[in-house]
N, C-alpha and C. Protein backbone atom coordinates (compact mmCIF):
# COMPACT_ATOMS: atom_id res chain seq x y z
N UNK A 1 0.84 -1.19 0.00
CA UNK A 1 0.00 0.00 0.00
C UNK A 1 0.88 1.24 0.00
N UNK A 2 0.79 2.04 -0.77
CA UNK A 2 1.43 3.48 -0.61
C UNK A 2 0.84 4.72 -0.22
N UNK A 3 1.20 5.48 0.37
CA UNK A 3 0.77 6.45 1.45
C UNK A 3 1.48 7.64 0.37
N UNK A 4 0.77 8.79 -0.18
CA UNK A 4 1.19 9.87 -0.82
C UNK A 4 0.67 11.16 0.51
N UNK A 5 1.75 11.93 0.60
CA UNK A 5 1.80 12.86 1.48
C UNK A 5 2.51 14.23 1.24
N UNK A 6 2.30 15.60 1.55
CA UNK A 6 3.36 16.36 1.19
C UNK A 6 4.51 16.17 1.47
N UNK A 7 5.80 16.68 0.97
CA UNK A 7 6.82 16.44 1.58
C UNK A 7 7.70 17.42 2.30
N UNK A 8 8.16 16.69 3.35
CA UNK A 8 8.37 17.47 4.95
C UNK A 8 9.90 17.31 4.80
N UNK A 9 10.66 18.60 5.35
CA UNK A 9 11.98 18.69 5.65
C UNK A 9 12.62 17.72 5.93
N UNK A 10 12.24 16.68 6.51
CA UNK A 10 12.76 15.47 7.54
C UNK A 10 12.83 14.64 6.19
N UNK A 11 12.59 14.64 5.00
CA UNK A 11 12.25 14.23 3.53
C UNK A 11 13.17 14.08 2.94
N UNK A 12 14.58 15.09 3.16
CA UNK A 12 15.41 15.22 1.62
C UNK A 12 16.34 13.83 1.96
N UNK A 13 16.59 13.20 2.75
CA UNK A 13 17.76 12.56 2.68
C UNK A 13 17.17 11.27 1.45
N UNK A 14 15.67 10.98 1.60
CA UNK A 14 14.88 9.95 0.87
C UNK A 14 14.45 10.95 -0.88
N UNK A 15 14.40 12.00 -1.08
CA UNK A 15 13.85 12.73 -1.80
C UNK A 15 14.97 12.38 -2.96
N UNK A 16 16.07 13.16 -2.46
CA UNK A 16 17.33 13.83 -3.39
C UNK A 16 17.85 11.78 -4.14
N UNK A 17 17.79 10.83 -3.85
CA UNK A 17 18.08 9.95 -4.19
C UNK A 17 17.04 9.43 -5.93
N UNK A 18 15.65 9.92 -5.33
CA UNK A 18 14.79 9.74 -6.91
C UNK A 18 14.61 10.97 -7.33
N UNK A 19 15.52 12.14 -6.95
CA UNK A 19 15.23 13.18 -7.77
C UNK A 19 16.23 12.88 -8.48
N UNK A 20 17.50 12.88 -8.80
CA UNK A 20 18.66 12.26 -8.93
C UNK A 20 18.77 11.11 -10.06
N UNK A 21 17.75 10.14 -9.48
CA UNK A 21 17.20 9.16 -10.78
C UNK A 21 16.38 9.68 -11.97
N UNK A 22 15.32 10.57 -11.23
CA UNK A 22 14.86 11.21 -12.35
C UNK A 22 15.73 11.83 -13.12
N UNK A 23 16.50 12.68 -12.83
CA UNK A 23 17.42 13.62 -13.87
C UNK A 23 18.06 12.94 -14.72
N UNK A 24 18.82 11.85 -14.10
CA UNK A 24 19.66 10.64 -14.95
C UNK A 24 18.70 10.08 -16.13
N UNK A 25 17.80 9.49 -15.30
CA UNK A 25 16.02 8.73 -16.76
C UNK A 25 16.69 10.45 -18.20
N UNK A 26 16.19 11.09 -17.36
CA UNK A 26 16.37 12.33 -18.75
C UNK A 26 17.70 13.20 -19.12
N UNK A 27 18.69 12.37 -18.66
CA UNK A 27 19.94 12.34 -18.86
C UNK A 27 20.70 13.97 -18.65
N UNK A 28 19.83 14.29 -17.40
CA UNK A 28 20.15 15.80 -17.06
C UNK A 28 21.29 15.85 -15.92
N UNK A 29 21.76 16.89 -15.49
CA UNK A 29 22.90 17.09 -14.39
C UNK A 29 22.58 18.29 -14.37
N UNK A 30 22.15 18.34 -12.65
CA UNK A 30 22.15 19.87 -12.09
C UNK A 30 23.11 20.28 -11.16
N UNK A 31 23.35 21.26 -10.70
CA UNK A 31 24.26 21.35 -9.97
C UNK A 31 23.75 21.13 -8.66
N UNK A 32 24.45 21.07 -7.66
CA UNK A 32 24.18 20.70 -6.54
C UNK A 32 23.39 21.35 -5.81
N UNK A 33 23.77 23.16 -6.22
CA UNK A 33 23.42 24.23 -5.69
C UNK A 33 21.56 24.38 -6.27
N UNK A 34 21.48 23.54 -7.14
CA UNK A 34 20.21 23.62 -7.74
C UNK A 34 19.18 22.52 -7.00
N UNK A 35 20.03 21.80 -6.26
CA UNK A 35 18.73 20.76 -5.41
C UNK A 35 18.33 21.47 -4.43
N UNK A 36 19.86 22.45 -3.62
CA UNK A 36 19.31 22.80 -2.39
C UNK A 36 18.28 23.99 -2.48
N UNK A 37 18.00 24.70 -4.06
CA UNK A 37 16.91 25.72 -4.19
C UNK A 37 16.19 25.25 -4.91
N UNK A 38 16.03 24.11 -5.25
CA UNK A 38 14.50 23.45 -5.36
C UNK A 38 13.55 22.61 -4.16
N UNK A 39 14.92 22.54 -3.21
CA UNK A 39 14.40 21.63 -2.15
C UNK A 39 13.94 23.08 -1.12
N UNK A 40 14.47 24.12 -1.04
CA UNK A 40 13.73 25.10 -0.30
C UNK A 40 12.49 25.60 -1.18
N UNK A 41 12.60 25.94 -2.07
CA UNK A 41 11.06 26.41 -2.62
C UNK A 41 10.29 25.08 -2.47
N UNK A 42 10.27 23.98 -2.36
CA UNK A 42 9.62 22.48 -2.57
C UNK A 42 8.73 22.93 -1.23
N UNK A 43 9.48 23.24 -0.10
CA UNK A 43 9.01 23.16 1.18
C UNK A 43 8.67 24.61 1.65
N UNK A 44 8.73 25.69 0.88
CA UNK A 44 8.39 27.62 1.66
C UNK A 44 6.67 27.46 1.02
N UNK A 45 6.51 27.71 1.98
CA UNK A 45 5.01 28.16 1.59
C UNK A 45 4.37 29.60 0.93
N UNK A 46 5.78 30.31 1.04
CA UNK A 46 5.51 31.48 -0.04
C UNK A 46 5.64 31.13 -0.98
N UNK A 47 5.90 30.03 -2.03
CA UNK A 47 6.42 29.85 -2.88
C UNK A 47 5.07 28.75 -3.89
N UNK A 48 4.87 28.94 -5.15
CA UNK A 48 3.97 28.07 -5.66
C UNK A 48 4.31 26.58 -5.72
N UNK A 49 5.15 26.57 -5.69
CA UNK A 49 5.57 24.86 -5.87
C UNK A 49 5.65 23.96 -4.62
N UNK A 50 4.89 22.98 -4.75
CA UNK A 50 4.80 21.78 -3.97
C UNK A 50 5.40 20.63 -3.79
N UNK A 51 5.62 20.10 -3.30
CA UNK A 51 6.47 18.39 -3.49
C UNK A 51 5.65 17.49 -2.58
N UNK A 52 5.51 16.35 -3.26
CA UNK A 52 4.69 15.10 -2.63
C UNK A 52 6.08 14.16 -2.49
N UNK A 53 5.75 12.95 -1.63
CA UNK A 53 6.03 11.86 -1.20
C UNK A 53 5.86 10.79 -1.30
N UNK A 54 5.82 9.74 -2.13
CA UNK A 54 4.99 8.57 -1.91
C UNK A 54 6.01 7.21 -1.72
N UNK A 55 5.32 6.88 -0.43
CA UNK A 55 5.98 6.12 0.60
C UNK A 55 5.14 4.56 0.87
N UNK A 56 6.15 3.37 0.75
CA UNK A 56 5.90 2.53 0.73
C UNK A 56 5.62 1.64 2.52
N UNK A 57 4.94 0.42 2.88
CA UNK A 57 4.48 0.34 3.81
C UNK A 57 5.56 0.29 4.72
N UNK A 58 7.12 0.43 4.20
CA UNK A 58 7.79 0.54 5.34
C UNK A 58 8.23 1.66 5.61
N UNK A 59 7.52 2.85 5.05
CA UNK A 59 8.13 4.08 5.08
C UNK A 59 9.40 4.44 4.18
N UNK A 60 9.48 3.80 3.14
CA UNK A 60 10.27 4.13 2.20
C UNK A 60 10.18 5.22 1.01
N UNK A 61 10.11 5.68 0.98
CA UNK A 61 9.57 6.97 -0.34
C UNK A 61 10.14 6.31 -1.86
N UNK A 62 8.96 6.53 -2.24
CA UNK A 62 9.24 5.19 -3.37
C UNK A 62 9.00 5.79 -4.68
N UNK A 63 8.35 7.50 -4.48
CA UNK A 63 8.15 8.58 -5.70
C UNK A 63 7.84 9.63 -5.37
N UNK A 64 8.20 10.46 -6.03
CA UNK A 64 8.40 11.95 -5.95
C UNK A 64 7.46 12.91 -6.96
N UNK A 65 6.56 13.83 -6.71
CA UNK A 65 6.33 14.75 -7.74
C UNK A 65 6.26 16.18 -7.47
N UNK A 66 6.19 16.82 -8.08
CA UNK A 66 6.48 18.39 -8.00
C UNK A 66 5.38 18.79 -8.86
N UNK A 67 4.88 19.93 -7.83
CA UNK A 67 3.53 20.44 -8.88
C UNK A 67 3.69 22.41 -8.90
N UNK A 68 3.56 23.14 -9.85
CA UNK A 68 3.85 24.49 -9.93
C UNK A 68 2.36 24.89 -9.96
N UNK A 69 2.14 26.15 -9.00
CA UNK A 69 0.79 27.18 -9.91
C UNK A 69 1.43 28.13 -10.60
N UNK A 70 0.65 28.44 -11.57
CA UNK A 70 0.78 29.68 -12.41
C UNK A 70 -0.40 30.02 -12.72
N UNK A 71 -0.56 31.60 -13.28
CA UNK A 71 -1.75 32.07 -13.86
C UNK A 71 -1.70 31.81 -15.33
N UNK A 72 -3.07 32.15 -16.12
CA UNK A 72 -3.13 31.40 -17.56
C UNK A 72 -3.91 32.86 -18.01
N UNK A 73 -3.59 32.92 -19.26
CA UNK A 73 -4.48 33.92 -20.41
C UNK A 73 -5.87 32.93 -20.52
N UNK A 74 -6.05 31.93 -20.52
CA UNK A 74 -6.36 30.59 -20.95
C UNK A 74 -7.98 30.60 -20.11
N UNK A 75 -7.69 30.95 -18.75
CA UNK A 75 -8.61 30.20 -17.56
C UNK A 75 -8.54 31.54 -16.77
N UNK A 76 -9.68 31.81 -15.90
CA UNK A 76 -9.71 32.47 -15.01
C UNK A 76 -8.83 31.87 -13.68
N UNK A 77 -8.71 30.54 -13.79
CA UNK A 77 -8.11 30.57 -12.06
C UNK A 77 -6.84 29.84 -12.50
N UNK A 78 -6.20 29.31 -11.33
CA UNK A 78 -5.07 28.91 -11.23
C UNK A 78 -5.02 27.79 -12.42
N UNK A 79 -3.61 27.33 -12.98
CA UNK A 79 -3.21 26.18 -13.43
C UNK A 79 -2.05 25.59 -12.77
N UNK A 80 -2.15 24.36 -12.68
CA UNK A 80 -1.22 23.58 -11.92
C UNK A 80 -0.78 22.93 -12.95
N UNK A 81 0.99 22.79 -12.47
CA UNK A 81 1.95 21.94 -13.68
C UNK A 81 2.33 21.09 -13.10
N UNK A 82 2.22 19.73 -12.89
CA UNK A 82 2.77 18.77 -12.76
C UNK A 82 4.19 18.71 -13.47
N UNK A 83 5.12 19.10 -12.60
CA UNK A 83 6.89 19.33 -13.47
C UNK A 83 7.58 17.88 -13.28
N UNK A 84 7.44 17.78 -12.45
CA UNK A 84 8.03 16.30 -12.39
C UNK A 84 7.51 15.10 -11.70
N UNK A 85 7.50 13.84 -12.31
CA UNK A 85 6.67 12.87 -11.31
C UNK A 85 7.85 11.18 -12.11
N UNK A 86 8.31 10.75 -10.37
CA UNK A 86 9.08 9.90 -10.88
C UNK A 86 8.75 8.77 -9.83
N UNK A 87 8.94 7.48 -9.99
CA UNK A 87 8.82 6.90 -9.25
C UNK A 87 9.51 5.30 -10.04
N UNK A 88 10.18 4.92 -8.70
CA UNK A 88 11.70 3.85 -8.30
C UNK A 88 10.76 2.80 -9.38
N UNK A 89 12.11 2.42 -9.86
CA UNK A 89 11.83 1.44 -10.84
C UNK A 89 11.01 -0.04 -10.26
N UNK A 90 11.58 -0.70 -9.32
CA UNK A 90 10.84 -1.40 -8.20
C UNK A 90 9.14 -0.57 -7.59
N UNK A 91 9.19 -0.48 -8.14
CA UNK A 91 7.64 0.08 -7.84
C UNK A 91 6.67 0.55 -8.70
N UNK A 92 6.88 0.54 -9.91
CA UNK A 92 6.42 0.85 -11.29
C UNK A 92 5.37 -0.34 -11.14
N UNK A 93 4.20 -0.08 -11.79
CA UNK A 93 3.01 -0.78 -12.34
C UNK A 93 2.19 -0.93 -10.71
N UNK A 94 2.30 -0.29 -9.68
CA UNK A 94 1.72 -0.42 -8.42
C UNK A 94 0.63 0.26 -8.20
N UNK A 95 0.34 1.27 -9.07
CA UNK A 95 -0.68 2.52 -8.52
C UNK A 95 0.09 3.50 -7.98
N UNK A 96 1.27 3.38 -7.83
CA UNK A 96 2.20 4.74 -7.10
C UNK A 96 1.75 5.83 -8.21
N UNK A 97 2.41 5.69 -9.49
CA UNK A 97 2.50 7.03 -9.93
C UNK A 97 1.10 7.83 -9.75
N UNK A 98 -0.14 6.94 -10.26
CA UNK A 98 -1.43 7.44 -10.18
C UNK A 98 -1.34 7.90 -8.73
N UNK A 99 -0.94 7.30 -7.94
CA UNK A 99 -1.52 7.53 -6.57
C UNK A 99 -0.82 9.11 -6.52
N UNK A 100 0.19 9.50 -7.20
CA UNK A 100 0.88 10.94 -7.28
C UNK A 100 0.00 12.13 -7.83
N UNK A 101 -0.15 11.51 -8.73
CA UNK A 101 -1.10 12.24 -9.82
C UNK A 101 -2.40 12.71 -9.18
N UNK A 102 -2.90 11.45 -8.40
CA UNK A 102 -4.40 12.34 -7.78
C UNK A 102 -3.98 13.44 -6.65
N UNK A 103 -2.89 12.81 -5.99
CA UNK A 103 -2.45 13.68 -4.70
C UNK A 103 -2.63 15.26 -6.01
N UNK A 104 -1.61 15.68 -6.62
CA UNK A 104 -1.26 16.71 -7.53
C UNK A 104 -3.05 17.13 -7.70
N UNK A 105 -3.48 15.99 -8.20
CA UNK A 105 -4.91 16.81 -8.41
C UNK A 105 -5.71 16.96 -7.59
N UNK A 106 -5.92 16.76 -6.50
CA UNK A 106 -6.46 16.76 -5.46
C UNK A 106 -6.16 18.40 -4.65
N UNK A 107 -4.44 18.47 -4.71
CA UNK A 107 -4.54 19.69 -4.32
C UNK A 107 -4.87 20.82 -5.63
N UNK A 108 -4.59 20.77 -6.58
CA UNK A 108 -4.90 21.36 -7.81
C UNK A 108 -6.96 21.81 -7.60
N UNK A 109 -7.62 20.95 -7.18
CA UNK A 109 -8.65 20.81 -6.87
C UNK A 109 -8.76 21.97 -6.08
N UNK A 110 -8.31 21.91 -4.50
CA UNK A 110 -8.10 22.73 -3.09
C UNK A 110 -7.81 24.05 -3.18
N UNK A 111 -6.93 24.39 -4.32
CA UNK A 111 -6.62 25.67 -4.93
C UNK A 111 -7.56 26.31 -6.37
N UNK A 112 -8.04 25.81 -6.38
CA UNK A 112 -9.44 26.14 -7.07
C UNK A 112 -8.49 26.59 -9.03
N UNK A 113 -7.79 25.41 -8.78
CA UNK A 113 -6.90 25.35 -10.37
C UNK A 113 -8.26 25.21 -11.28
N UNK A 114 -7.96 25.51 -12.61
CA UNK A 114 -8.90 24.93 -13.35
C UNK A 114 -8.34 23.91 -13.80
N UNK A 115 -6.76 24.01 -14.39
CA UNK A 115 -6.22 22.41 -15.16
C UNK A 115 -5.22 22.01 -14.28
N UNK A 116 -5.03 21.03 -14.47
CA UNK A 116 -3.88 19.72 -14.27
C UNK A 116 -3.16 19.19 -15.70
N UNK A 117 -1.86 19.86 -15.32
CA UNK A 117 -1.30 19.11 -16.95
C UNK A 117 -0.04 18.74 -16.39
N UNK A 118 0.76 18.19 -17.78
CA UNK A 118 2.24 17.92 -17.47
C UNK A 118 2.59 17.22 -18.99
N UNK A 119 3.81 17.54 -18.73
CA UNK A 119 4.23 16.91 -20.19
C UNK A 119 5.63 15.37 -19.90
N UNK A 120 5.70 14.94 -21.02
CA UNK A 120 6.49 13.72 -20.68
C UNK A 120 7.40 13.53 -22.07
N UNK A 121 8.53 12.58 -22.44
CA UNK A 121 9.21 12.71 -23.73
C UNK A 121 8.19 12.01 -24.59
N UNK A 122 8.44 12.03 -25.34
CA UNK A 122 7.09 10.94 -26.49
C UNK A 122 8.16 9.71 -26.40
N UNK A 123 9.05 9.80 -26.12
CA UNK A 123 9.62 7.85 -26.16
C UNK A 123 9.43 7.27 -24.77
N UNK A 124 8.56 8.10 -23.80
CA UNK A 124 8.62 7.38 -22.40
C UNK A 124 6.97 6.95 -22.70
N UNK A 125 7.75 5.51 -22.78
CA UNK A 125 6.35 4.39 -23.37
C UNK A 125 5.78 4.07 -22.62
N UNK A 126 6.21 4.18 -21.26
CA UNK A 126 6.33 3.33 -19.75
C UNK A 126 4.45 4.15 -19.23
N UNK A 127 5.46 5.48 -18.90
CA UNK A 127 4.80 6.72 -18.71
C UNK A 127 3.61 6.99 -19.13
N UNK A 128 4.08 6.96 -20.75
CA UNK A 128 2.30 7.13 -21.52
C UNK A 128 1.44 6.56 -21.48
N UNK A 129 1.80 5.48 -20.66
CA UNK A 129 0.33 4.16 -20.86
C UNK A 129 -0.42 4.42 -20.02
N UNK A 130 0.35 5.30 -18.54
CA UNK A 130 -0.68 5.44 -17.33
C UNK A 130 -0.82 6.94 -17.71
N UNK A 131 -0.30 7.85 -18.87
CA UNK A 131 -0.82 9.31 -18.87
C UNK A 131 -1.96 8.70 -19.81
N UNK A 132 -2.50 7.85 -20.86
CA UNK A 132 -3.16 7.97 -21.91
C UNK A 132 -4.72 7.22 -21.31
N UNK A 133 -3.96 6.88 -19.80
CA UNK A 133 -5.33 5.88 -19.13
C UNK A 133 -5.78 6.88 -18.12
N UNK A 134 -5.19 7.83 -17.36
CA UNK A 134 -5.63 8.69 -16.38
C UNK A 134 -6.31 10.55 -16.89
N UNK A 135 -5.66 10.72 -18.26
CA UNK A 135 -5.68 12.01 -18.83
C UNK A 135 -5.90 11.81 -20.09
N UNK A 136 -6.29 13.15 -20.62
CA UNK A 136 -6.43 13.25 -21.87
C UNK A 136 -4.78 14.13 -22.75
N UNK A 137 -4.30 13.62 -23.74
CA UNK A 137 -3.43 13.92 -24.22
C UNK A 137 -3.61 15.25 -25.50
N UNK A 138 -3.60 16.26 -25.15
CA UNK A 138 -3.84 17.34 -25.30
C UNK A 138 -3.41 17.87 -27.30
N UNK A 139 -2.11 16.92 -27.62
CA UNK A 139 -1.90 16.68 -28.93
C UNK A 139 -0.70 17.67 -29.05
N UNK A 140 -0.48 19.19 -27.83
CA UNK A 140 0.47 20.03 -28.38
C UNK A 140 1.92 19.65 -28.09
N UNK A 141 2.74 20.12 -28.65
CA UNK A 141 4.50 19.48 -28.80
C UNK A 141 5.39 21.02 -28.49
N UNK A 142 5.76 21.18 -27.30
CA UNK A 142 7.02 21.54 -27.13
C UNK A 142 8.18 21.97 -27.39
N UNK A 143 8.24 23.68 -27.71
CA UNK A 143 9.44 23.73 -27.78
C UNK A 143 10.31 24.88 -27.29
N UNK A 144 11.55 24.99 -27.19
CA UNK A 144 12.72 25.79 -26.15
C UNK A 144 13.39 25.97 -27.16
N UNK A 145 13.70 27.62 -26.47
CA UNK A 145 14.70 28.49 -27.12
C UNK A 145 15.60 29.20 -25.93
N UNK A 146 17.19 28.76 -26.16
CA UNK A 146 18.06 28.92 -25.84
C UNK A 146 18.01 30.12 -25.21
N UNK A 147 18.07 30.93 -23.86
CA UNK A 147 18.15 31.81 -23.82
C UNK A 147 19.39 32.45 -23.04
């Protein structure tokens, strides 16, 4: 059974290990200085961004997600971004990730968001099977300019 919860200071020593995995899955490297100011905005409550927990029955944290508000031209109220959602390879096909996803929407809900989105690579096959069964896939594609 997994237990999804916000995540609490007492958190990073279990956190920074699948954040870490995640970056590697997308073959990223941050600097160090970049965990410890994602891990304080994760946890300031002035700050829009959230971090969940999801912890296995021995208290193991077994996935991680990060959710942003922003305002939209789009919607009168909030939108929530699901930025990152990862969860330990040993634990894949369990209901964890979903179990992330509702947490994310649940508070997305609480904050009176209108959407819940997030984006993923188009070769994460894994991924898409539980985004194409929980959400609707919106069709738009992504793109960044160097700045």
């Amino acid at each position: 059974m997994t237990t999804v919860r916000p995540l609490e200071p007492s958190d990073r020593a279990q956190w920074e290990p699948l954040w870490e995995a995640y970056l590697r899955f997308y073959e990223t490297v941050l600097p160090k200085q970049q965990y410890d100011l994602t891990w304080s905005r994760l946890l300031d409550p002035a700050e829009p961004m959230h971090g969940f927990g999801a912890f296995d029955e021995n208290g193991k944290m077994v996935g991680i997600a990060h959710v942003i508000f922003h305002r939209s031209c789009w919607l009168p109220d909030w939108t929530c971004y699901l930025q990152d959602l990862y969860v330990a390879m040993s634990e894949r096909g369990k209901g964890t990730g979903e179990a992330l996803i509702d947490a994310a929407a649940e508070l997305a809900r609480q904050n009176k968001a209108g959407r819940l989105y997030w984006l993923t690579h188009e070769s994460n096959a894994t991924a898409r099977r539980l985004y194409d069964r929980v959400a609707q896939n919106s069709g738009f594609i992504q793109y960044r300019k160097p700045l």
